[in-house]
Structures are given as C-alpha cells and as structure tokens.
Protein backbone atom coordinates (compact mmCIF):
# COMPACT_ATOMS: atom_id res chain seq x y z
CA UNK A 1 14.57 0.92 9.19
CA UNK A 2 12.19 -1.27 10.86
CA UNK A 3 11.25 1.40 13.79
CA UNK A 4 8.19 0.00 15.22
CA UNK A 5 4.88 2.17 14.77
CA UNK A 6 4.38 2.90 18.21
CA UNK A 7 8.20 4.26 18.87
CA UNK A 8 7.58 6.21 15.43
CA UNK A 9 4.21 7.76 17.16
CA UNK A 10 6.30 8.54 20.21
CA UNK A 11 9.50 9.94 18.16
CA UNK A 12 6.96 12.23 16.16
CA UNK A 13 5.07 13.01 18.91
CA UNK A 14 8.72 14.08 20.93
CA UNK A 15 9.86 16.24 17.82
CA UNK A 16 6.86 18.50 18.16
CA UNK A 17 7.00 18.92 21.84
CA UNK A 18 10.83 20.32 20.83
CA UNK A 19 9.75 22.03 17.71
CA UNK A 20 12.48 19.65 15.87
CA UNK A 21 12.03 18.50 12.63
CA UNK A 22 12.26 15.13 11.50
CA UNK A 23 12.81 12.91 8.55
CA UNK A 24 12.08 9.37 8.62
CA UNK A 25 12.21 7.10 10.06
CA UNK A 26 12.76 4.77 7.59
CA UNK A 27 15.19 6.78 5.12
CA UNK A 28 18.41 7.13 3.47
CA UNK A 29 18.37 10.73 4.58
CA UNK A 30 19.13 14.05 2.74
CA UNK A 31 21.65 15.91 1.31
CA UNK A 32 22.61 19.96 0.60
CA UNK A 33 25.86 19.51 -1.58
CA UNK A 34 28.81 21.11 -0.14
CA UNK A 35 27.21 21.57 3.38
CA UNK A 36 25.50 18.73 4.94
CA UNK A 37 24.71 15.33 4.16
CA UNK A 38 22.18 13.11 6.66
CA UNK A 39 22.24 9.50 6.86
CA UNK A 40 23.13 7.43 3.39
CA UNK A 41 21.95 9.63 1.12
CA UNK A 42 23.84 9.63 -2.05
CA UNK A 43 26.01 6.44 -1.53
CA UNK A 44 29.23 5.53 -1.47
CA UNK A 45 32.04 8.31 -1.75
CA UNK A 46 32.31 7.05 -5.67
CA UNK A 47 29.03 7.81 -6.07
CA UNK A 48 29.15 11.12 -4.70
CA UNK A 49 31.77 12.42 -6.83
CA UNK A 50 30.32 11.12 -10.10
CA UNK A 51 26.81 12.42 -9.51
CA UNK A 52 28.91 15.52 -8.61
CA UNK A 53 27.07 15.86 -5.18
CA UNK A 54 30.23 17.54 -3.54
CA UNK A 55 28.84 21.19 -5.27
CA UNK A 56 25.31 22.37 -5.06
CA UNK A 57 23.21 23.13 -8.43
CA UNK A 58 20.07 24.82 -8.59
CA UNK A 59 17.63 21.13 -8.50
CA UNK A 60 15.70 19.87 -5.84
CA UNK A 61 13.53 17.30 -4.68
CA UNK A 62 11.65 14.95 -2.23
CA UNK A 63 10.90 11.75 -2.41
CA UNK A 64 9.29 8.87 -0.57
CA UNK A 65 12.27 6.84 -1.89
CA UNK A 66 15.37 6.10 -1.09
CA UNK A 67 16.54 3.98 -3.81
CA UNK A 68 14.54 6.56 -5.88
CA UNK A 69 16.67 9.72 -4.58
CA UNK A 70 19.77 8.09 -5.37
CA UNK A 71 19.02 7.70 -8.62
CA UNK A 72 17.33 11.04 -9.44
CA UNK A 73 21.16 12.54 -7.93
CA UNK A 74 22.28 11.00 -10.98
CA UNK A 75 20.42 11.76 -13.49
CA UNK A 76 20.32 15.17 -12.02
CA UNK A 77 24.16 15.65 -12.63
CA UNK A 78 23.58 14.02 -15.70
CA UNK A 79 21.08 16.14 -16.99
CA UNK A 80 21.37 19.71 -15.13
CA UNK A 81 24.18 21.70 -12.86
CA UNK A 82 23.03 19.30 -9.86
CA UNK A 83 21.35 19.26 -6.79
CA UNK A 84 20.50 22.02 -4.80
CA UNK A 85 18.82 20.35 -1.80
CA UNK A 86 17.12 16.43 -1.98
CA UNK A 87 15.54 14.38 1.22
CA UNK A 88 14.03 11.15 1.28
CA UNK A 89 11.53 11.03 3.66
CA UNK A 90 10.48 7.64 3.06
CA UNK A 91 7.10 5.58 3.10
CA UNK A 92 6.26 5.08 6.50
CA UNK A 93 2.88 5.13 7.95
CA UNK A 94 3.47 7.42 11.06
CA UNK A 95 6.25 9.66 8.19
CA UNK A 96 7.86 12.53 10.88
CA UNK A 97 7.84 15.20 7.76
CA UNK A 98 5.24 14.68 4.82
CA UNK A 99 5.79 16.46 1.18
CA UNK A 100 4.68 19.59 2.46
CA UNK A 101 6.68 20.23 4.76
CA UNK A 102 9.57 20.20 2.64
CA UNK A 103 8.66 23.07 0.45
C-alpha cells in the first residue's frame, strides 16, 4: 500500500524488462490452496481453515479487491468445494497485472 505512482511505473516497467509477473502493488495478494499463498490473502490462520483454503476446489477468481477476495473465499467454501486459484490485483492506477492477464 501507498507505493507512489512513479515507483509503481518503474516496478512495472522492471517486471517486463525480466519477463516477471506482477500483482499489485496495492494488494492482499493471492492464493492456490494447498500450494502457495502471496501476501495476506485469506487472513488470519482461523480464517483459512474455516473458508477451508488449506485444499484447492475447482473456483476461481480475480478481483480488484482485497476486502472483496476475502470474502468471496468464504462464501466460496460456503457455497461450492472451494477455491481453485484467487488474486487480488487491486485498484491501482499504474495495476502491474490487469484482468486479462489472469485468465
């Protein structure tokens, strides 16, 4: 959070050069159940084990929100086998992945 524009620009602009992807850089992060989990995706570790997000399902997503991805991992678990894959790539102007890139 609150990564000036012109060090986003740069980051972005550094990521490509490498042929790195990048999320962010205002996010919670992303998370593959049972592999990998970025940043604070997901919460707490109570959190994680009641939305379940310690096995992968078959749902995923991306969102501009953080708050918003949290929330769909629960009613995911609630509502489904879980999540398969979910990143928040979050609202920023200068965004290092867009919607799109994701799929």
């Amino acid at each position: 959070e609150g990564v000036p524009e012109q060090q986003t620009r740069e980051l972005i602009k550094a990521a490509e050069a490498k042929g790195v992807g990048m999320i962010g850089p205002a996010t919670v992060g992303g998370i593959k159940p049972g592999c990998l989990r970025i940043g604070n995706t997901g919460g707490m570790l109570d959190n994680i084990v009641m939305s379940r997000l310690y096995r992968p399902g078959s749902i995923a997503y991306v969102s501009k929100s953080g708050g918003m991805s949290n929330e769909l991992n629960n009613i995911v678990a609630r509502n489904s086998d879980g999540v398969y894959e979910g990143v928040a790539i979050g609202g920023d102007r200068y965004p290092g992945s867009r919607f799109l890139d994701h799929f």
